[in-house]
Protein backbone atom coordinates (compact mmCIF):
# COMPACT_ATOMS: atom_id res chain seq x y z
CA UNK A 1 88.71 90.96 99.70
CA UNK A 2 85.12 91.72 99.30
CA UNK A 3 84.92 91.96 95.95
CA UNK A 4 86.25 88.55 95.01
CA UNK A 5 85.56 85.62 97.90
CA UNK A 6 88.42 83.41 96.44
CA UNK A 7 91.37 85.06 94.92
CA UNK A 8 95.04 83.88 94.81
CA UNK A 9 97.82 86.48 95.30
CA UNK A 10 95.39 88.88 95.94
CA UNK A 11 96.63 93.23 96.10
CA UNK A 12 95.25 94.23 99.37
CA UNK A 13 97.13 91.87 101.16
CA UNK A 14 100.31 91.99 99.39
CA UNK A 15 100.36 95.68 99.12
CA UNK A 16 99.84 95.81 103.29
CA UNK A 17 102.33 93.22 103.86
CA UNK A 18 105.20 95.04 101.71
CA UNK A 19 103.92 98.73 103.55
CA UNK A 20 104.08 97.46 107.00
CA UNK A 21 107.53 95.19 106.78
CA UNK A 22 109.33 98.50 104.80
CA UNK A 23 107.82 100.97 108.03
CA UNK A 24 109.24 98.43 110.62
CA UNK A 25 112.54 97.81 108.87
CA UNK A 26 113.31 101.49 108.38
CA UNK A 27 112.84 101.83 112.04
CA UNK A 28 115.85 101.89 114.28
CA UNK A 29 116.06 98.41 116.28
CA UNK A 30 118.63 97.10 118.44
CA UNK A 31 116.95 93.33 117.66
CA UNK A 32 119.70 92.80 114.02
CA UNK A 33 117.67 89.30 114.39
CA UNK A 34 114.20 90.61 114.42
CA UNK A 35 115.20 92.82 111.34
CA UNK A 36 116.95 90.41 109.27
CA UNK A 37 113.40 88.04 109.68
CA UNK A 38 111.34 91.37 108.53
CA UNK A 39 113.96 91.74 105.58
CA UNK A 40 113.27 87.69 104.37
CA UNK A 41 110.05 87.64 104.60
CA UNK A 42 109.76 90.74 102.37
CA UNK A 43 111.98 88.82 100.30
CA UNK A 44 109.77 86.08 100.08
CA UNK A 45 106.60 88.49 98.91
CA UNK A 46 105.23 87.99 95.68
CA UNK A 47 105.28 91.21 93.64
CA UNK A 48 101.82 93.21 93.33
CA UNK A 49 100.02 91.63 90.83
CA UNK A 50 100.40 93.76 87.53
CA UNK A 51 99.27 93.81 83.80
CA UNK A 52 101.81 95.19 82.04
CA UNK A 53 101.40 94.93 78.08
CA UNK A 54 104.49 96.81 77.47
CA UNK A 55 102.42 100.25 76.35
CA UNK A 56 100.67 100.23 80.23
CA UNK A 57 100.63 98.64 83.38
CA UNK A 58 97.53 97.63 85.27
CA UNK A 59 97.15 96.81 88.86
CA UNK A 60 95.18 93.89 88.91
CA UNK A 61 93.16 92.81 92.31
CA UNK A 62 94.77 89.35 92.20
CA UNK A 63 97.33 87.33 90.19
CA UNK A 64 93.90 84.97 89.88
CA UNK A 65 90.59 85.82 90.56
CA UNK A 66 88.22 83.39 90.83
CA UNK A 67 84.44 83.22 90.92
CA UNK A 68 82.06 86.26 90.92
CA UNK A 69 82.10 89.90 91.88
CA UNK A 70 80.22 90.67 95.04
CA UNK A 71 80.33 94.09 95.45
CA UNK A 72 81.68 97.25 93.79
CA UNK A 73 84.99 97.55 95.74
CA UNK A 74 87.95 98.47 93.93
CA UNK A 75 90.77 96.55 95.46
CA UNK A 76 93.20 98.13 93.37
CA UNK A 77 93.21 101.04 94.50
CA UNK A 78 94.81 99.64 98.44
CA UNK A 79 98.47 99.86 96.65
CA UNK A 80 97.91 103.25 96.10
CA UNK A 81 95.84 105.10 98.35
CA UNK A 82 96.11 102.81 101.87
CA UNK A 83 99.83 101.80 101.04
CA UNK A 84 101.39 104.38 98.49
CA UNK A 85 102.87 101.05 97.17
CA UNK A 86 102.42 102.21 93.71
């Protein structure tokens, strides 16, 4: 991410991973093996990192962000407009 140099968890990435390994599992493969690896590792993704204070929910660009903000990038908004994750 731009914004934040050192973040942990971080939306973008998360939000691209789940997009792409959904598209290639809905697919049709003859590979079962290839498609049962795609299915663990989405498993294994964290979930997008949310606030959610029980009134609203809050996409947050990281689970933890550290250090300063570098630019005015809104990584947010990847889960919704890039990867209609949200």
């Amino acid at each position: 991410m731009e914004t934040w140099f050192e973040a942990i968890i971080p939306l973008p990435e998360i939000a691209g991973l789940q997009y792409v390994l959904n598209q290639l599992a809905a697919g049709v493969l003859e590979d079962t093996s290839l498609l049962a690896r795609w299915r663990q590792l989405h498993a294994k993704l964290p979930d997008i990192p949310l606030n959610d204070d029980g009134e609203q929910s809050v996409l947050l660009p990281a689970k933890q962000v550290f250090g300063e903000i570098h630019n005015s990038e809104n990584p947010e908004l990847y889960a919704i407009f890039t990867y209609q994750q949200w």
